[in-house]
C-alpha atoms as a PDB file:
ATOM      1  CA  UNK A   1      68.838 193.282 194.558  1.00  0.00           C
ATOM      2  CA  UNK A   2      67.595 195.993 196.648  1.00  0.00           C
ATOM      3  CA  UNK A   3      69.622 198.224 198.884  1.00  0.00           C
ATOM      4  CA  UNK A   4      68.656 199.893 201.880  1.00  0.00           C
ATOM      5  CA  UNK A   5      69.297 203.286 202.706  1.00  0.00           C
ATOM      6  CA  UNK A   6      69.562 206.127 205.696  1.00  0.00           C
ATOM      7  CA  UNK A   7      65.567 206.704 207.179  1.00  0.00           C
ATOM      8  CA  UNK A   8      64.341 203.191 205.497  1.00  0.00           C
ATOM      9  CA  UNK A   9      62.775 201.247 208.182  1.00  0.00           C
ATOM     10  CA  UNK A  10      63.457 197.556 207.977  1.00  0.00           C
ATOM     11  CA  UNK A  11      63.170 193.883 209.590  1.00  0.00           C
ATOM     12  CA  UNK A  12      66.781 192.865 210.732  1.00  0.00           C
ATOM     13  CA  UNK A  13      68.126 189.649 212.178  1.00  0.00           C
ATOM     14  CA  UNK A  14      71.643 189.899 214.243  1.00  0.00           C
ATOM     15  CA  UNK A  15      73.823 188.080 216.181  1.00  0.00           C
ATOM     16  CA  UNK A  16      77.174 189.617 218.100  1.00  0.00           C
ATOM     17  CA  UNK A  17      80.247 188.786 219.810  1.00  0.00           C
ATOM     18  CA  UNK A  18      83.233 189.868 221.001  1.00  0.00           C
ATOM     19  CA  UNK A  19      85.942 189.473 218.574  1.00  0.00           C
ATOM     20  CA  UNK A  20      87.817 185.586 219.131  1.00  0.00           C
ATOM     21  CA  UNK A  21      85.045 186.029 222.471  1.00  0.00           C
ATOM     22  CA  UNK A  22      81.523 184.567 223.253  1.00  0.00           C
ATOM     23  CA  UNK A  23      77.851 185.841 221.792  1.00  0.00           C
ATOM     24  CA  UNK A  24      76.864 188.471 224.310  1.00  0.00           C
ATOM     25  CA  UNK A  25      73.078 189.574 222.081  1.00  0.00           C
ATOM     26  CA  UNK A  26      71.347 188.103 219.393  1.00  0.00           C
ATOM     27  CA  UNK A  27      67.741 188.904 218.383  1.00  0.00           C
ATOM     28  CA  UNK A  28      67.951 184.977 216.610  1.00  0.00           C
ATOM     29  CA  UNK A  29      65.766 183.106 219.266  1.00  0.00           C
ATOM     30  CA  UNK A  30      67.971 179.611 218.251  1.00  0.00           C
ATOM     31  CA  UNK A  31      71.156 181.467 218.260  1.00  0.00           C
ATOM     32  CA  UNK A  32      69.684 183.176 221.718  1.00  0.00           C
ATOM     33  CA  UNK A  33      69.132 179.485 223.320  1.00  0.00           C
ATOM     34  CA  UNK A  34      72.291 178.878 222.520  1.00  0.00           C
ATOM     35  CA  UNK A  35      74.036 181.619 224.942  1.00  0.00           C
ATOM     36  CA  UNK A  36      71.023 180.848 227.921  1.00  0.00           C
ATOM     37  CA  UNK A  37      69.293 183.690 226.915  1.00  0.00           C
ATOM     38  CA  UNK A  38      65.126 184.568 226.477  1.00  0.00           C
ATOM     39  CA  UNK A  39      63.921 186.750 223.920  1.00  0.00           C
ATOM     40  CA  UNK A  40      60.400 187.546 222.607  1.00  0.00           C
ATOM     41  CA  UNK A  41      60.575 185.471 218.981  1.00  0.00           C
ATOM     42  CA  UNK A  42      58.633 188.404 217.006  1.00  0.00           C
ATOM     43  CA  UNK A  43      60.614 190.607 214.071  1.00  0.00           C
ATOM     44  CA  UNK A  44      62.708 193.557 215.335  1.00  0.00           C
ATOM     45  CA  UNK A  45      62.071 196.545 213.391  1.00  0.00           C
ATOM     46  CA  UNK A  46      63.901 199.730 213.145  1.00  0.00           C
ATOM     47  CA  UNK A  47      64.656 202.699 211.311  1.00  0.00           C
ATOM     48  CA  UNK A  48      68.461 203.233 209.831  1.00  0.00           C
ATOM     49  CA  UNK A  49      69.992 205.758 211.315  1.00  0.00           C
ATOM     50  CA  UNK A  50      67.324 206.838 214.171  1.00  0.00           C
ATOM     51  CA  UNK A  51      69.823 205.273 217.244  1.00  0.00           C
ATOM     52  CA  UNK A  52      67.758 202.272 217.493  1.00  0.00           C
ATOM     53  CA  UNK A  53      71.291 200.115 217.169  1.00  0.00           C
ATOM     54  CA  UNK A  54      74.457 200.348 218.155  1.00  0.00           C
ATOM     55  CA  UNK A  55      75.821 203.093 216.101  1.00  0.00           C
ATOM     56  CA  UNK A  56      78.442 201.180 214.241  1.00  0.00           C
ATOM     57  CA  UNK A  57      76.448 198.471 213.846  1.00  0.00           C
ATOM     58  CA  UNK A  58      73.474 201.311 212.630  1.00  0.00           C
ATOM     59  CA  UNK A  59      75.649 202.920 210.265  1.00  0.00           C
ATOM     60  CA  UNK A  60      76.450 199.773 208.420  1.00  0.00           C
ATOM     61  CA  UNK A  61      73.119 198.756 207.281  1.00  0.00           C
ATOM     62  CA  UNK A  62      73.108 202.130 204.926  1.00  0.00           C
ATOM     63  CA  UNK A  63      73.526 201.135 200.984  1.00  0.00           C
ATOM     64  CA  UNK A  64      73.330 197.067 201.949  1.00  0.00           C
ATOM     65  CA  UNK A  65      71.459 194.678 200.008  1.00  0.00           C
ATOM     66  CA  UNK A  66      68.169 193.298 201.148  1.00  0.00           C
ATOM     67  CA  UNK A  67      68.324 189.268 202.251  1.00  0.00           C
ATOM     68  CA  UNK A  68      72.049 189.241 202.012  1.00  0.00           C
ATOM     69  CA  UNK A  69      74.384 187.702 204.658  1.00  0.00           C
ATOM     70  CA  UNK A  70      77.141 190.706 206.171  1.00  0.00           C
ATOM     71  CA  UNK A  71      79.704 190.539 208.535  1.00  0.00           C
ATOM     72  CA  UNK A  72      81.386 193.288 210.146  1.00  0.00           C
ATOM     73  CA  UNK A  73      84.262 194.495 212.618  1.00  0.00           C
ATOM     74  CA  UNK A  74      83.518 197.445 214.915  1.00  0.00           C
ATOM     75  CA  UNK A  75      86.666 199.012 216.572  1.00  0.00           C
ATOM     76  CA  UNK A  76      85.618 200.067 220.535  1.00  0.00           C
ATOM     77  CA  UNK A  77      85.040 203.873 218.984  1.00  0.00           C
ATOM     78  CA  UNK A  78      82.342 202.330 216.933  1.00  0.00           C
ATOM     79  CA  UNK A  79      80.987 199.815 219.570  1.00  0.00           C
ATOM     80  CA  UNK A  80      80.800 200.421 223.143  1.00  0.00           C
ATOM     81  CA  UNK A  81      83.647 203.231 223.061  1.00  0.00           C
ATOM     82  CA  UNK A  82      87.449 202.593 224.452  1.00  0.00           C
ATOM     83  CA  UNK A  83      87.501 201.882 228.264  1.00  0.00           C
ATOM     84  CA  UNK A  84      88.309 205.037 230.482  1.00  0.00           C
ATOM     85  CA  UNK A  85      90.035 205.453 233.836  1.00  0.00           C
ATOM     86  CA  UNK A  86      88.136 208.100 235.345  1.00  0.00           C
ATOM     87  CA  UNK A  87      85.421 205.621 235.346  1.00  0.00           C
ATOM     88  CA  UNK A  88      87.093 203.075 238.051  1.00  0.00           C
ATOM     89  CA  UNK A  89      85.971 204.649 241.003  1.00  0.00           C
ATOM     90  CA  UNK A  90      86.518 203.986 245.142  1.00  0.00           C
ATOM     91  CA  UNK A  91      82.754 203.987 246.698  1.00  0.00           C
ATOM     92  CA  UNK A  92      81.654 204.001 251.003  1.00  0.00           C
ATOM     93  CA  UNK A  93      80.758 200.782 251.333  1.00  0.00           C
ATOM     94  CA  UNK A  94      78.162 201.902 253.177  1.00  0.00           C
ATOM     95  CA  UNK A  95      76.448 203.114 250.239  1.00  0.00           C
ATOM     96  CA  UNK A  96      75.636 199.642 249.025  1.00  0.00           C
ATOM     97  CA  UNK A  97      74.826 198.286 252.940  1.00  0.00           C
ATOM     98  CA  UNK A  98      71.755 200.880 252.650  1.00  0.00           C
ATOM     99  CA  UNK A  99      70.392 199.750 249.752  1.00  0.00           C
ATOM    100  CA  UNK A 100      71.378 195.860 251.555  1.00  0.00           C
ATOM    101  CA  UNK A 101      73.576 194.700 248.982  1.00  0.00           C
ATOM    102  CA  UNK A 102      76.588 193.163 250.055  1.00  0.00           C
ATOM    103  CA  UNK A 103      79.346 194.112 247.672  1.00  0.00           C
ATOM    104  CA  UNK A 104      81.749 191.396 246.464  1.00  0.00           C
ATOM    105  CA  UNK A 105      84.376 191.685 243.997  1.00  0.00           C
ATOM    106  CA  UNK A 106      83.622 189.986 240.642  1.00  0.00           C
ATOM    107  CA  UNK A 107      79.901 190.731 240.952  1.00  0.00           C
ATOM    108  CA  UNK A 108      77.953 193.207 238.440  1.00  0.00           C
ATOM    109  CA  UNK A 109      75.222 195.384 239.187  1.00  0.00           C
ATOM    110  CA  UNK A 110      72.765 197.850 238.308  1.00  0.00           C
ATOM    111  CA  UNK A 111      73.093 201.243 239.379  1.00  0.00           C
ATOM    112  CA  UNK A 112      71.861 204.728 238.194  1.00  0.00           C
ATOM    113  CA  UNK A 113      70.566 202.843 234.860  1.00  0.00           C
ATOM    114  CA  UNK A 114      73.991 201.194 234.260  1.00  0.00           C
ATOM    115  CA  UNK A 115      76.021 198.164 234.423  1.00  0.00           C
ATOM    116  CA  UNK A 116      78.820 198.027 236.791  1.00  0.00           C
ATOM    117  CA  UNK A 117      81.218 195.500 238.164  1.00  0.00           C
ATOM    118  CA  UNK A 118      82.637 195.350 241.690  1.00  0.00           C
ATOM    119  CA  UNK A 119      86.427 195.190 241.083  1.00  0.00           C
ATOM    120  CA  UNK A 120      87.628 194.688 244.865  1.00  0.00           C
ATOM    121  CA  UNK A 121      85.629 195.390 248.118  1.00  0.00           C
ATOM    122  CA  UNK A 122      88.312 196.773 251.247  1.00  0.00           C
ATOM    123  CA  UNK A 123      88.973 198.883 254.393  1.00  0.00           C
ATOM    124  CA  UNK A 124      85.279 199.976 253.935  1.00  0.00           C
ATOM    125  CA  UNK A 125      85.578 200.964 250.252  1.00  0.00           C
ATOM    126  CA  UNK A 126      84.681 199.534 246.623  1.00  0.00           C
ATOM    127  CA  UNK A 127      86.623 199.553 243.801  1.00  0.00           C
ATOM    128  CA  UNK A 128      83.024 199.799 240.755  1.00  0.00           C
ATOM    129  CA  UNK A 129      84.430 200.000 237.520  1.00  0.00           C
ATOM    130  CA  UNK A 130      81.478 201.769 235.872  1.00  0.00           C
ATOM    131  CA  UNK A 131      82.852 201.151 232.109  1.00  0.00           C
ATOM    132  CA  UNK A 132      80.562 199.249 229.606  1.00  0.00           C
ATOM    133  CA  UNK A 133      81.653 195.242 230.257  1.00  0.00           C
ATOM    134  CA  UNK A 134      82.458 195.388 226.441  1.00  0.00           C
ATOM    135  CA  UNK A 135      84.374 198.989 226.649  1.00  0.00           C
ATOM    136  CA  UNK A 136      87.855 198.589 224.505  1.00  0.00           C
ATOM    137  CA  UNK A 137      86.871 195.203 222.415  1.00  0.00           C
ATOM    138  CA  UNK A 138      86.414 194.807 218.889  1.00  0.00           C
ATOM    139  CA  UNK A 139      82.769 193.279 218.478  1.00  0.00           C
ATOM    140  CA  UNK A 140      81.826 191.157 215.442  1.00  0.00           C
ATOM    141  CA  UNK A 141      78.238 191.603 214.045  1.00  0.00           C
ATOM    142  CA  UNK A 142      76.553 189.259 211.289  1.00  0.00           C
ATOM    143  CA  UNK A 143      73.303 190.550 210.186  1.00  0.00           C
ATOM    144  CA  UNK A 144      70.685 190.074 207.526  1.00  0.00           C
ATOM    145  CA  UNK A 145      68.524 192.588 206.528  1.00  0.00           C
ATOM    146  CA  UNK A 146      65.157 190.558 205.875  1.00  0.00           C
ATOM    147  CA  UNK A 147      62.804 192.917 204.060  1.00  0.00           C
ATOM    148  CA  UNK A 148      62.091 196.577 203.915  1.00  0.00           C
ATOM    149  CA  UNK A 149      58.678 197.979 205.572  1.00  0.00           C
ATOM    150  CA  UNK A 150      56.730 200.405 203.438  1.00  0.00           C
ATOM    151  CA  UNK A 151      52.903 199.767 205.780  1.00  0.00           C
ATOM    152  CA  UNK A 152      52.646 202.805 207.843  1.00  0.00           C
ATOM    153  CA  UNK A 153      50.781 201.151 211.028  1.00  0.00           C
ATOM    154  CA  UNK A 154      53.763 198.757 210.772  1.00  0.00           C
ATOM    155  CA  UNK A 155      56.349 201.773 211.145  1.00  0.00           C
ATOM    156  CA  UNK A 156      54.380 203.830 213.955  1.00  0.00           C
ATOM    157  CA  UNK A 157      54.396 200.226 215.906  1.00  0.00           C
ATOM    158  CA  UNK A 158      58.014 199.821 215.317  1.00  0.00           C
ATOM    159  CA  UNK A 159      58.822 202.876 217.098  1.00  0.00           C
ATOM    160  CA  UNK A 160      56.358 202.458 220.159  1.00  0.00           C
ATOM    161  CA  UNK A 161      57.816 199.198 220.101  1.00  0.00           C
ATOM    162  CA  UNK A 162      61.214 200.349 220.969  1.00  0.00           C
ATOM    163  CA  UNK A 163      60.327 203.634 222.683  1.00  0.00           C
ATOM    164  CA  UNK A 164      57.756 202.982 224.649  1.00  0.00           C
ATOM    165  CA  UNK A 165      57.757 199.044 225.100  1.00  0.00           C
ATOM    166  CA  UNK A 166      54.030 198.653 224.371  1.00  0.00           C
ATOM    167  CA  UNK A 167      51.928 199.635 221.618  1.00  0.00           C
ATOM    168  CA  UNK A 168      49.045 202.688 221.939  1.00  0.00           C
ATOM    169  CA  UNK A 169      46.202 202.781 220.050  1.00  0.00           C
ATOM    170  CA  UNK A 170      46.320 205.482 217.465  1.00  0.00           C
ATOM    171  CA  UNK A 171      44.521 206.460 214.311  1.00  0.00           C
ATOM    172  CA  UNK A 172      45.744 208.743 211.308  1.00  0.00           C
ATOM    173  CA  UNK A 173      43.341 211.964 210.813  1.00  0.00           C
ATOM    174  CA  UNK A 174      44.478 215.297 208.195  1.00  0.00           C
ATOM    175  CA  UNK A 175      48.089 213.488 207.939  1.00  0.00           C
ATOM    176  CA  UNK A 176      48.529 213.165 211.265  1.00  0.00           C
ATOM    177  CA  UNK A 177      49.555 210.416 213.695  1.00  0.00           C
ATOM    178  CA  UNK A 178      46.696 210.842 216.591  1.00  0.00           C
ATOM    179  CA  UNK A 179      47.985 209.056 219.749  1.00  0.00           C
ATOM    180  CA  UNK A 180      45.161 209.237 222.708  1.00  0.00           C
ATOM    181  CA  UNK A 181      46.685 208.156 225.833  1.00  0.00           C
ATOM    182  CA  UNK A 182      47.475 208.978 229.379  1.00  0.00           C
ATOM    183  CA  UNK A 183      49.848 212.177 230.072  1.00  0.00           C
ATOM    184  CA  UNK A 184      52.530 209.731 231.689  1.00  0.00           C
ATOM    185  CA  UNK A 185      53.784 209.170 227.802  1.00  0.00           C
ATOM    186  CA  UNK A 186      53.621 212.914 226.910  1.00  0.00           C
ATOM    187  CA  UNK A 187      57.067 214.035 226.819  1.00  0.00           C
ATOM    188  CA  UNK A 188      57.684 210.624 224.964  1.00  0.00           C
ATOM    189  CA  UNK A 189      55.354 211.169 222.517  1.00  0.00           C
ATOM    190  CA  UNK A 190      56.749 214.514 221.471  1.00  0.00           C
ATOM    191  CA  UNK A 191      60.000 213.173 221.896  1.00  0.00           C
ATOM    192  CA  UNK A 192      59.629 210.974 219.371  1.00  0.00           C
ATOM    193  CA  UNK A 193      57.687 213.651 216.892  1.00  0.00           C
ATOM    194  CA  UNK A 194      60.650 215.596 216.519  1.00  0.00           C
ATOM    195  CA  UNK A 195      62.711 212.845 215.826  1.00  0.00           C
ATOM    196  CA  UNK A 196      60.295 210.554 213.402  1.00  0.00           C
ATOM    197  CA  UNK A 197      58.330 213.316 211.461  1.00  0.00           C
ATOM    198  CA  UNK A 198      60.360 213.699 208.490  1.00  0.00           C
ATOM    199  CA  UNK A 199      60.982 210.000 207.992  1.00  0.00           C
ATOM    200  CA  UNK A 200      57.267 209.443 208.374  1.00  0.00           C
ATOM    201  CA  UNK A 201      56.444 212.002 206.283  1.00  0.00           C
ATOM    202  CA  UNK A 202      53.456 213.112 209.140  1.00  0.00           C
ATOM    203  CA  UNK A 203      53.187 214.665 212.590  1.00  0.00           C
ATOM    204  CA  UNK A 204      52.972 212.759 215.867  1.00  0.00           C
ATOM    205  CA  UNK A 205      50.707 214.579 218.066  1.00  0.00           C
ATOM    206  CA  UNK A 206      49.481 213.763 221.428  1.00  0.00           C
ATOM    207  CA  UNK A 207      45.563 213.405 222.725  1.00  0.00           C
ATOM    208  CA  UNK A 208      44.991 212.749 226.555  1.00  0.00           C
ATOM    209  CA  UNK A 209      43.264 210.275 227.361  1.00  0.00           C
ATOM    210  CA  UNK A 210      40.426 211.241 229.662  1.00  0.00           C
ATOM    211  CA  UNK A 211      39.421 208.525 232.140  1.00  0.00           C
ATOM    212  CA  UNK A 212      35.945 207.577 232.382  1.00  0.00           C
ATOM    213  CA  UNK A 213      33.638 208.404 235.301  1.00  0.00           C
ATOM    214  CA  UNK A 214      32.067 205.454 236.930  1.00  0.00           C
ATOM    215  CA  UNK A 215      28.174 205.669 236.566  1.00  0.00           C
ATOM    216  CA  UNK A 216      26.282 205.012 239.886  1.00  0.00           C
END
């Protein structure tokens, strides 16, 4: 059979959980009913060993058989990292009053882009543990690698996919990858240039988009 190696993009199905634990993410849309939760049921697609994945998780599709059945064990370092002290910290209550939450202990929230949990709410402080809820547990990942993609348009949409969350038009001109658009994705764009041109084997360049004049 064949094996799949660093800079191949592929079509993967996935399903984790903590280890002896519950399913917390799946990309298996019966597995995801299961747990309560909604995904999109359309392939995920991603290249090995461009951060798309967890990193453990990442590393271990390299040199694995295509349409094969794996299981691994990720240790925390390899997963979502040990759990660390300094990241329990005492907050002003008042803090969360101006955004008008009302802090109470057990409850998880999003803040600065990450997922915290209110440990204990008192004499006008909270106790936010700002630790990954899956910091210090072995995670178990079963995964299936379902084909390899080769299709170039398939590979540039891959990447917008995950990127960008939405897919720009683009067209291929003197080995390039032509993306006309508005500046707002700029930066992304050559973001993702430096990162995708060699396993692309062409440049990702970026066209503004001009907007068109109404005509009275």
């Amino acid at each position: 059979m064949e094996k799949v190696k660093k800079n191949d993009f592929v079509e993967i199905e996935f399903t984790g959980r903590v280890k002896d634990g519950e399913v917390f993410d799946t990309n298996i849309k019966t597995e995801a009913q299961k747990i309560g939760l909604e995904i999109e049921d359309k392939p995920m697609v991603v290249c090995i060993g461009k951060d798309m994945l967890l990193s453990g998780l990442d590393k271990s599709l390299e040199n694995k058989e295509i349409g094969k059945n794996y299981e691994i064990e990720l240790p925390p370092k390899d997963a979502f990292q040990e759990r660390k002290k300094e990241l329990v910290k005492l907050m002003p209550i008042k803090l969360f009053i101006e955004k008008k939450i009302n802090p109470r202990p057990g409850m998880t929230l999003a803040i600065n882009d990450m997922l915290v949990k209110i440990i204990s709410v008192s004499g006008g402080r909270v106790l936010v543990d700002f630790n990954n809820p899956l910091a210090g547990k072995i995670i178990i990942y079963n995964f299936e690698i379902k084909r390899k993609i080769d299709n170039i348009d398939e590979k540039i949409n891959s990447i917008m996919d995950f990127f960008i969350k939405q897919r720009l038009g683009f067209k291929i001109e003197n080995n390039q990858v032509v993306i006309e658009t508005q500046d707002l994705y700029k930066q992304l764009i050559e973001m993702l240039n430096q990162q995708f041109k060699e396993v692309l084997g062409m440049e990702i360049i970026f066209k503004e988009k001009k907007e068109e004049k109404e005509i009275s």
